[in-house]
Protein backbone atom coordinates (compact mmCIF):
# COMPACT_ATOMS: atom_id res chain seq x y z
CA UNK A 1 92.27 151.67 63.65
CA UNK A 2 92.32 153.83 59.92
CA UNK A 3 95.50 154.08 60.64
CA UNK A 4 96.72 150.46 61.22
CA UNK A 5 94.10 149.60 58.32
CA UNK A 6 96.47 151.91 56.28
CA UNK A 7 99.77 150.41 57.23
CA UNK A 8 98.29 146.60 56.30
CA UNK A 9 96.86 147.75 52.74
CA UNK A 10 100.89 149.77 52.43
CA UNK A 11 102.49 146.32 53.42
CA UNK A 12 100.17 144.13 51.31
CA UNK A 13 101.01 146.33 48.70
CA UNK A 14 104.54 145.79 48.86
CA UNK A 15 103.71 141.59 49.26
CA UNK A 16 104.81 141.47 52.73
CA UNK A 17 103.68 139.98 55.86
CA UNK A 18 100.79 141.50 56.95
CA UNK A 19 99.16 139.18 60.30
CA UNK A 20 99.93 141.57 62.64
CA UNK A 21 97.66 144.36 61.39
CA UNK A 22 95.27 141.86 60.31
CA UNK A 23 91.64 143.52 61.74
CA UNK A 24 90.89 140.99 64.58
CA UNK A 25 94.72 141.06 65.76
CA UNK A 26 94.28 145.44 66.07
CA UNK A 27 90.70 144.88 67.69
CA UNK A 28 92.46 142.70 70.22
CA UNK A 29 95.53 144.94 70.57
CA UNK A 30 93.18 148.01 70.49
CA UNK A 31 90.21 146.47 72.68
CA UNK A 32 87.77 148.56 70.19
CA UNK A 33 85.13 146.70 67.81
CA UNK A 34 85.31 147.80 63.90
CA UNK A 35 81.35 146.70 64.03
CA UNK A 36 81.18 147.47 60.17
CA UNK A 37 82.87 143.88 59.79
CA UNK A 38 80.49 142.31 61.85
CA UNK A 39 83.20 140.00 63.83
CA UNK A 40 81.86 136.94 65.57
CA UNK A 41 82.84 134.76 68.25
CA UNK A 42 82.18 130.69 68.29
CA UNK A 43 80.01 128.95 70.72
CA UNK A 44 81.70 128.64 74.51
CA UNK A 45 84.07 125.34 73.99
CA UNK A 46 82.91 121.87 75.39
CA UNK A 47 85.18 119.64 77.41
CA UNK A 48 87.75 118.07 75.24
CA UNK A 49 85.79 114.35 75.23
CA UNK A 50 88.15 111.29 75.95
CA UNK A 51 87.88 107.47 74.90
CA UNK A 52 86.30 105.63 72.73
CA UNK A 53 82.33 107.24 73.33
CA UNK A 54 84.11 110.40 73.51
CA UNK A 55 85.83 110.45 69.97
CA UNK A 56 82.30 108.70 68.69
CA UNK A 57 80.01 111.67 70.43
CA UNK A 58 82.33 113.71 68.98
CA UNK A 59 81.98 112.74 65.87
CA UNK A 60 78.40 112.06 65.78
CA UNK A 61 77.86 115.76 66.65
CA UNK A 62 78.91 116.83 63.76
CA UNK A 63 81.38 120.16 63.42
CA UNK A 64 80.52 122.96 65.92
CA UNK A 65 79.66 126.56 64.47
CA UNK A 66 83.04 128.59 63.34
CA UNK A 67 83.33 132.23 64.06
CA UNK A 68 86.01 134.58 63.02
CA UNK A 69 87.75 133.66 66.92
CA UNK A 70 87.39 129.88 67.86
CA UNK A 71 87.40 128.74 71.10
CA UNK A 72 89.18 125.67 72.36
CA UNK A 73 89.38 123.92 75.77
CA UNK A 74 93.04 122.97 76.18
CA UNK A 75 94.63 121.64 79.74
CA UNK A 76 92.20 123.48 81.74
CA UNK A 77 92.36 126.74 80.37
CA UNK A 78 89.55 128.47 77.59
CA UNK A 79 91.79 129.50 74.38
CA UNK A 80 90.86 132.18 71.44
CA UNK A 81 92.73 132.30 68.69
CA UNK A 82 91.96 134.05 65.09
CA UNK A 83 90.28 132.36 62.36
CA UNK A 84 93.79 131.40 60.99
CA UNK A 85 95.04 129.99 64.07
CA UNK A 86 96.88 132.88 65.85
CA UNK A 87 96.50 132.28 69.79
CA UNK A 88 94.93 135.82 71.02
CA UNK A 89 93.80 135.39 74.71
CA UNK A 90 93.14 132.13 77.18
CA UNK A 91 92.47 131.14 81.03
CA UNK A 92 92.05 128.65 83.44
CA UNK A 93 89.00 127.06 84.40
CA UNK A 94 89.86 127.17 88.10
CA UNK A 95 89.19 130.50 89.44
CA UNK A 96 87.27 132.37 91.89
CA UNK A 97 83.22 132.71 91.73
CA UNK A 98 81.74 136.63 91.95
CA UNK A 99 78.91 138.45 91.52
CA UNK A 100 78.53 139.42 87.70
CA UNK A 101 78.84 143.47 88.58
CA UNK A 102 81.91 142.69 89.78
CA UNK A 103 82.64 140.50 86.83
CA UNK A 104 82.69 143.12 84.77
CA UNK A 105 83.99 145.04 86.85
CA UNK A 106 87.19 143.34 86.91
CA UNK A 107 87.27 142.53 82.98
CA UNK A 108 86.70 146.50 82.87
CA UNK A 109 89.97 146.98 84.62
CA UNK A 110 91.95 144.59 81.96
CA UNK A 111 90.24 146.42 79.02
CA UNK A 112 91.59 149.64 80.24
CA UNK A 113 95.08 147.84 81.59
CA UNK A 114 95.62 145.28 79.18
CA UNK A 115 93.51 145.15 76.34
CA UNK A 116 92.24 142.27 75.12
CA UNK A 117 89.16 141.54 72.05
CA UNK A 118 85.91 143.07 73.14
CA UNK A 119 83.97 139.95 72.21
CA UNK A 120 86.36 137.88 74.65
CA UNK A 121 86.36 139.99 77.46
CA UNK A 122 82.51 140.21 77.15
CA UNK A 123 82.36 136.52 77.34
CA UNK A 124 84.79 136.41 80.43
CA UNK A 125 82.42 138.93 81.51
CA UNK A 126 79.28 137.03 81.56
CA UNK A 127 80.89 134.23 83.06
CA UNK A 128 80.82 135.80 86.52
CA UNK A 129 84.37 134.38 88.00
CA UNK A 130 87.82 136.00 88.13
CA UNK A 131 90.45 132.58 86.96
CA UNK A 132 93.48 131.75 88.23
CA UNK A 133 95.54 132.33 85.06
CA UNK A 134 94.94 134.43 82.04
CA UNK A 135 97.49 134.93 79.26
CA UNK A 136 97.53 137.69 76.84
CA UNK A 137 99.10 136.85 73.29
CA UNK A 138 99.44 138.60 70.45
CA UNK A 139 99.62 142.07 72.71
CA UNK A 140 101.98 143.15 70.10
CA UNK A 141 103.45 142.62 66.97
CA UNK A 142 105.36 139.24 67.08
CA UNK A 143 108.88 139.48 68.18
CA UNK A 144 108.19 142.40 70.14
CA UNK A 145 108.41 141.98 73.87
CA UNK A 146 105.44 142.01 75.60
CA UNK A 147 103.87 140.15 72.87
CA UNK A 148 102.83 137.59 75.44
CA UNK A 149 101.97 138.08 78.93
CA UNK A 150 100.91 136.35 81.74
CA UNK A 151 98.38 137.47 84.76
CA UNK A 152 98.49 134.88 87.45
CA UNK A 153 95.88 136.28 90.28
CA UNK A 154 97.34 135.04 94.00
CA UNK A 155 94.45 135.47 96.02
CA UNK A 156 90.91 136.70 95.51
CA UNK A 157 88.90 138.81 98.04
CA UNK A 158 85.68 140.52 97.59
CA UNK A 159 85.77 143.97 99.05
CA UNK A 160 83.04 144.61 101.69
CA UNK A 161 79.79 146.53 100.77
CA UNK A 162 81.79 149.44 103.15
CA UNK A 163 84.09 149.66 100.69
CA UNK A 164 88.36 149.67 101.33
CA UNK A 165 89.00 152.83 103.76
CA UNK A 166 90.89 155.61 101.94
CA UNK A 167 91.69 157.74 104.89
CA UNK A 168 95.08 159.53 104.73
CA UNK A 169 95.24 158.77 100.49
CA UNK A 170 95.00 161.51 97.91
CA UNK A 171 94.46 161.48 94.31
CA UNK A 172 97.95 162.61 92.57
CA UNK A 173 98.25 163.20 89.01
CA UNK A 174 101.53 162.08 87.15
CA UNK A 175 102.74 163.53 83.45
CA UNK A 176 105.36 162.52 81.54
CA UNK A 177 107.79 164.14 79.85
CA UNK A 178 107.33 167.34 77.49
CA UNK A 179 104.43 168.36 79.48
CA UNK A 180 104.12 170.49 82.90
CA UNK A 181 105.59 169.16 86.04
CA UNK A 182 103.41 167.12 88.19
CA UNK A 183 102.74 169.76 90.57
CA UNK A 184 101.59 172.19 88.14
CA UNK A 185 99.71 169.50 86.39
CA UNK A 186 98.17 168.36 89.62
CA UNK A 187 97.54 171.87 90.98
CA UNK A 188 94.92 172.79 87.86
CA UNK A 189 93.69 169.57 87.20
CA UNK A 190 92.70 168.66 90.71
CA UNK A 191 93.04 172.38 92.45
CA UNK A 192 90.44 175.17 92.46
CA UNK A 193 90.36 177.54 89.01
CA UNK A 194 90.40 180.58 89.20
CA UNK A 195 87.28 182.87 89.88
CA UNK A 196 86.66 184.10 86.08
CA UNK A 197 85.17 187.07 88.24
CA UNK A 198 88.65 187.67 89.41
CA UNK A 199 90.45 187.28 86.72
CA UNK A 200 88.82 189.71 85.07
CA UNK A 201 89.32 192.22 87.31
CA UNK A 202 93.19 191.49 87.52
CA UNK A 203 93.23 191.95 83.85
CA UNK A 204 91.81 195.12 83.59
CA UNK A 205 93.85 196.44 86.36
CA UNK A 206 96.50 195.09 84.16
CA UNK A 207 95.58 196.58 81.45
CA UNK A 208 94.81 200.07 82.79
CA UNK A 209 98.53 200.13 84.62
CA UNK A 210 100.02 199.59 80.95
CA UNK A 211 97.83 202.16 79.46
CA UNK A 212 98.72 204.54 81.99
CA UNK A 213 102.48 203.57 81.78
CA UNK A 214 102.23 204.14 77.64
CA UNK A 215 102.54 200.50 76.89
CA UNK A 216 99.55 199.98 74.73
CA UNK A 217 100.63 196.22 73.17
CA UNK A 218 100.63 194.86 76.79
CA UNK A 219 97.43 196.28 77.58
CA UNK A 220 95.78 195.09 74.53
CA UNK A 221 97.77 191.43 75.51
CA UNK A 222 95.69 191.81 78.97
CA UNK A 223 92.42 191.40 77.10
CA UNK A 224 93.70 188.66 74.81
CA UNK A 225 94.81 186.48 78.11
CA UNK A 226 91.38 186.90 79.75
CA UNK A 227 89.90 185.62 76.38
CA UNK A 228 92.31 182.86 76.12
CA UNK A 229 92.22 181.86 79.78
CA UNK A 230 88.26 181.98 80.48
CA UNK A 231 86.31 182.48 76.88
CA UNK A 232 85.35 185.59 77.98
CA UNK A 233 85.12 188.02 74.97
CA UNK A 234 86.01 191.27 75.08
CA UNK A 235 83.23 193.79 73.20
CA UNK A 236 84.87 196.37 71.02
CA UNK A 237 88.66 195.12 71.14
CA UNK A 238 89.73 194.94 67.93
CA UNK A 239 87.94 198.12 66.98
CA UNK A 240 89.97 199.56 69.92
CA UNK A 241 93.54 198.07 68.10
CA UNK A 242 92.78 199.38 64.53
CA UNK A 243 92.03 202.82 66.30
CA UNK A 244 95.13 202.96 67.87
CA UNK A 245 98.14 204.90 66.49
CA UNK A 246 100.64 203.07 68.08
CA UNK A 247 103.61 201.36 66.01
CA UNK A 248 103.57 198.14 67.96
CA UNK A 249 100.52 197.90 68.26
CA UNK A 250 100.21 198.14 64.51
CA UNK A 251 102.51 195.45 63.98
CA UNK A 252 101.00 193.32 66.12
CA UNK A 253 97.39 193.29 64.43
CA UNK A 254 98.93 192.95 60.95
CA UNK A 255 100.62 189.97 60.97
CA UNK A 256 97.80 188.85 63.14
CA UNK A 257 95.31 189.63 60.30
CA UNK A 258 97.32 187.98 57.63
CA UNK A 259 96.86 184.04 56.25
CA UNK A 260 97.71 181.12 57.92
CA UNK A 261 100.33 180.09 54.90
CA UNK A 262 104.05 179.42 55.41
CA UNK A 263 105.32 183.06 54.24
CA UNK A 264 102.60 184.54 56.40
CA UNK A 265 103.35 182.36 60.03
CA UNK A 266 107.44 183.26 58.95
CA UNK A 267 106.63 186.95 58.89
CA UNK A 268 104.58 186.46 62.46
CA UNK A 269 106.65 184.69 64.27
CA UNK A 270 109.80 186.87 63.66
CA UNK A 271 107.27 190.20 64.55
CA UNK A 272 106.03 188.78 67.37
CA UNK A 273 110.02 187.79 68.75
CA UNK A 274 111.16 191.33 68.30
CA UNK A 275 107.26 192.36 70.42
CA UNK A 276 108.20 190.69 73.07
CA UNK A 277 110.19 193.34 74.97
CA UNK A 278 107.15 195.93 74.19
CA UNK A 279 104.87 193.11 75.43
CA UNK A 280 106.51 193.89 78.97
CA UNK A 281 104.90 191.17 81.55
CA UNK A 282 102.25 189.90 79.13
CA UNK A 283 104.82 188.52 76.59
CA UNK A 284 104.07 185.30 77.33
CA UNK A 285 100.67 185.70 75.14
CA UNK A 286 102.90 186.72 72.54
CA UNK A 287 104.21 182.97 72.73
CA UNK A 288 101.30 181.04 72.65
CA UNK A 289 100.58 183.13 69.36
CA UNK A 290 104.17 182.45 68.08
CA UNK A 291 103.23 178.71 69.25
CA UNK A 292 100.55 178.42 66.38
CA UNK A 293 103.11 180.15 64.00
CA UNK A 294 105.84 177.43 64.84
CA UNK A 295 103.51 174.87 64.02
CA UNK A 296 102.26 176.30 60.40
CA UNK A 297 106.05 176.04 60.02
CA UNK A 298 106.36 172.32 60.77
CA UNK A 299 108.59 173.39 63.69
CA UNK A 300 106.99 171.14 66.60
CA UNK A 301 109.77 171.18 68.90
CA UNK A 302 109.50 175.05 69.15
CA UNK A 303 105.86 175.03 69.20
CA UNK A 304 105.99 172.74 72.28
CA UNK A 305 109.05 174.51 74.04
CA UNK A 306 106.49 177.92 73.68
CA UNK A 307 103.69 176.88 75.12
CA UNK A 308 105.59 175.33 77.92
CA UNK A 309 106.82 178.55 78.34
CA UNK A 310 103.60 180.42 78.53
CA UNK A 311 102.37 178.03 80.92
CA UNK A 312 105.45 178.39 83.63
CA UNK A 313 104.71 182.25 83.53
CA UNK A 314 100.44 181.49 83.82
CA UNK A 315 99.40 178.02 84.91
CA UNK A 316 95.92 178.97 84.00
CA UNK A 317 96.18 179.39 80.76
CA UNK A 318 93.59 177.43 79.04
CA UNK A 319 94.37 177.99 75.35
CA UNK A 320 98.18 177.02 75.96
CA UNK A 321 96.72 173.58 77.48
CA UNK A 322 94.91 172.95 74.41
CA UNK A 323 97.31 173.44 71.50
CA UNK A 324 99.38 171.35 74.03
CA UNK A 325 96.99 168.76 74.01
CA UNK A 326 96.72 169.03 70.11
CA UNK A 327 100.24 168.41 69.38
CA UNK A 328 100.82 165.13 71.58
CA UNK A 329 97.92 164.30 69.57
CA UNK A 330 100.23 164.74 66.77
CA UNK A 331 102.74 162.70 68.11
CA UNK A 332 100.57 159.76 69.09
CA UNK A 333 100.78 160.48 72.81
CA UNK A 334 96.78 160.26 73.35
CA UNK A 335 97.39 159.54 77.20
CA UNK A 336 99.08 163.07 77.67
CA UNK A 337 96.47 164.90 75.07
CA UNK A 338 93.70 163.75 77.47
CA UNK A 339 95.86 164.97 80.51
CA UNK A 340 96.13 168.44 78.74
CA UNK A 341 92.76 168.60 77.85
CA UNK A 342 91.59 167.59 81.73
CA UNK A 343 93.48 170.46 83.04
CA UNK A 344 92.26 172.98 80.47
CA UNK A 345 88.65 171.76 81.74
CA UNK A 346 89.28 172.30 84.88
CA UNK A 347 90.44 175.87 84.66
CA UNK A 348 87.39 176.74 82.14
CA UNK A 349 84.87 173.92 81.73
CA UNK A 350 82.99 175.88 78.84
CA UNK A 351 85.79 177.75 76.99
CA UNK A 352 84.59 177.60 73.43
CA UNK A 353 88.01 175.79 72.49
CA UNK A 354 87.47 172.42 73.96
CA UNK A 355 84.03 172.09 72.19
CA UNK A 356 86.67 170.04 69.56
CA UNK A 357 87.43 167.53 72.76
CA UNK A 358 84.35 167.20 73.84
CA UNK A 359 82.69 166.33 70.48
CA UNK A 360 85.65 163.89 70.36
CA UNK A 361 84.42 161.87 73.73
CA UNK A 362 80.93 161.66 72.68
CA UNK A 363 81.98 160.34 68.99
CA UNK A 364 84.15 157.85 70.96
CA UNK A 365 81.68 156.87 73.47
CA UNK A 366 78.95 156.18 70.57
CA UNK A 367 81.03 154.32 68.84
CA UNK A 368 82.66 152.40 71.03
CA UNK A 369 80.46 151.80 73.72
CA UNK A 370 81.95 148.30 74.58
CA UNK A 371 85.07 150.52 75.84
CA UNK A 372 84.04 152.77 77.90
């Protein structure tokens, strides 16, 4: 919503049309209330009075309370529009009676499926029916398509207290592009984690083999995957590095050490390329840090390709799942953050690094409450 705000004040500034990022039109498109404007919504619309006693009833009533959206009754359908006139959401009057759980219920499921103004869909709620017709408008910015849409509902069942059986269904979970295939995605998101028991053993083993072979860098990047994968620290470790005589080694923990500015992330991510061959199977790690590196850099794309990556050679890799998540936040992709972020809480529930996500949902759910 700051954002859209941002793009009407740029537009206004520059004297050009700005209706479709007026704040009632991104409530609607957003189905989110900015509650610091206080938005209102006019009294449910009377029948549209005909004849002579009509027009005089009418008139002898006096005008009706205005809100910032009006409601009309037009042909048998309930219409909202915006204080200046723009049509925003209507329905028939013939529809199908239920009981007001299920009301909502179903107005839930357009929220989340097709938006709409929270102050209209609460008043659809409360009505306790499902209609015949409803029609969507100003879903987007004018001229777009999809602007306007219509829902038309065929037939209208209530589902028995049993419920609809689900034998032989399974829940699937579907990505998108730039993120792990479906079966990956599916396997840690919906799958078993592994034991952090287990992988702690396995990356000790690990780390003893490369000790014992004279590859101290991929040892040491044994450690930093169990942190990275279950939160689990390991006591000691960098004392351990900076005691260490080894060149790579040496390299490794410099650049690591150094600032987070441009000149710094250059300097790492060309060290931690040329690692990667010392790094032996555990060069993957060496990626996700490169990943961070890429990004300080503005290089996105790289970033992204990295990470991918480090997840094809560990699926479980919870800190890879994360910065994932962080940079489709980045791009605007919020659907495939939150399926990043799922699977990373899956794998390690209370890993330290998804504090940030959580803190997000309970900021969203506080203030926005009429979402979720």
């Amino acid at each position: 919503m700051s954002n859209r705000e941002h793009v009407r004040e740029v537009i206004e500034a520059g004297q050009g049309d700005t209706s479709d990022f007026e704040p009632v039109i991104m409530e609607h498109q957003l189905s989110v209330l900015d509650k610091a404007r206080g938005r209102t919504l006019a009294d449910a619309a009377p029948p549209k009075r005909t004849g002579l006693g009509g027009l005089l009833r009418s008139a002898l009533s006096g005008p009706k309370p205005q809100g910032d959206i009006s409601v009309e009754s037009e042909a048998g359908h309930t219409v909202y529009a915006a204080a200046e006139g723009r049509r925003l959401f209507s329905y028939s009057d013939e529809g199908t009676r239920i009981e007001p759980d299920l009301g909502r219920r179903f107005v839930q499921f357009l929220r989340e499926r097709y938006h709409g103004h929270p102050l209209i869909l609460e008043r659809l709620a409360s009505e306790g029916r499902v209609p015949r017709e409803i029609q969507y408008s100003a879903k987007d910015m004018r001229g777009f398509p999809g602007s306007t849409i219509t829902l038309r509902v065929q037939s209208a069942n209530v589902v028995p207290d049993s419920g609809i059986p689900l034998e032989g269904y399974r829940r699937v979970v579907q990505g998108r592009p730039g993120l792990p295939d479906d079966a990956t995605l599916e396997r840690v998101t919906l799958g078993a984690a592994p034991d952090s028991a287990q992988v702690r053993e396995r990356r000790q083993m690990e780390a003893k083999e490369s000790v014992d072979a004279g590859r101290m860098l991929d040892s040491v990047l044994a450690f930093f995957e169990l942190t990275l994968q279950t939160g689990e620290a390991v006591p000691g470790l960098g004392e351990a590095i900076q005691s260490t005589p080894d060149a790579d080694m040496r390299r490794f923990w410099e650049v690591m050490l150094r600032s987070s500015d441009n000149a710094a992330a250059s300097t790492m991510a060309a060290t931690l390329v040329e690692l990667r061959a010392a790094a032996g199977p555990h060069a993957h790690v060496l990626k996700s840090f490169e990943s961070g590196a890429r990004r300080t850099l503005n290089e996105p794309q790289e970033a992204h390709a990295l990470l991918l990556e480090v997840i094809e050679a560990n699926p479980f890799f919870t800190w890879a799942y994360t910065e994932l998540g962080d940079i489709c936040v980045a791009d605007w992709d919020m659907g495939a953050a939150w399926l990043c972020w799922d699977a990373a809480r899956n794998i390690a529930p209370g890993h330290h690094l998804l504090k940030d996500v959580s803190a997000l949902e309970e900021m969203l759910a506080a203030k926005h409450p009429e979402y979720f």
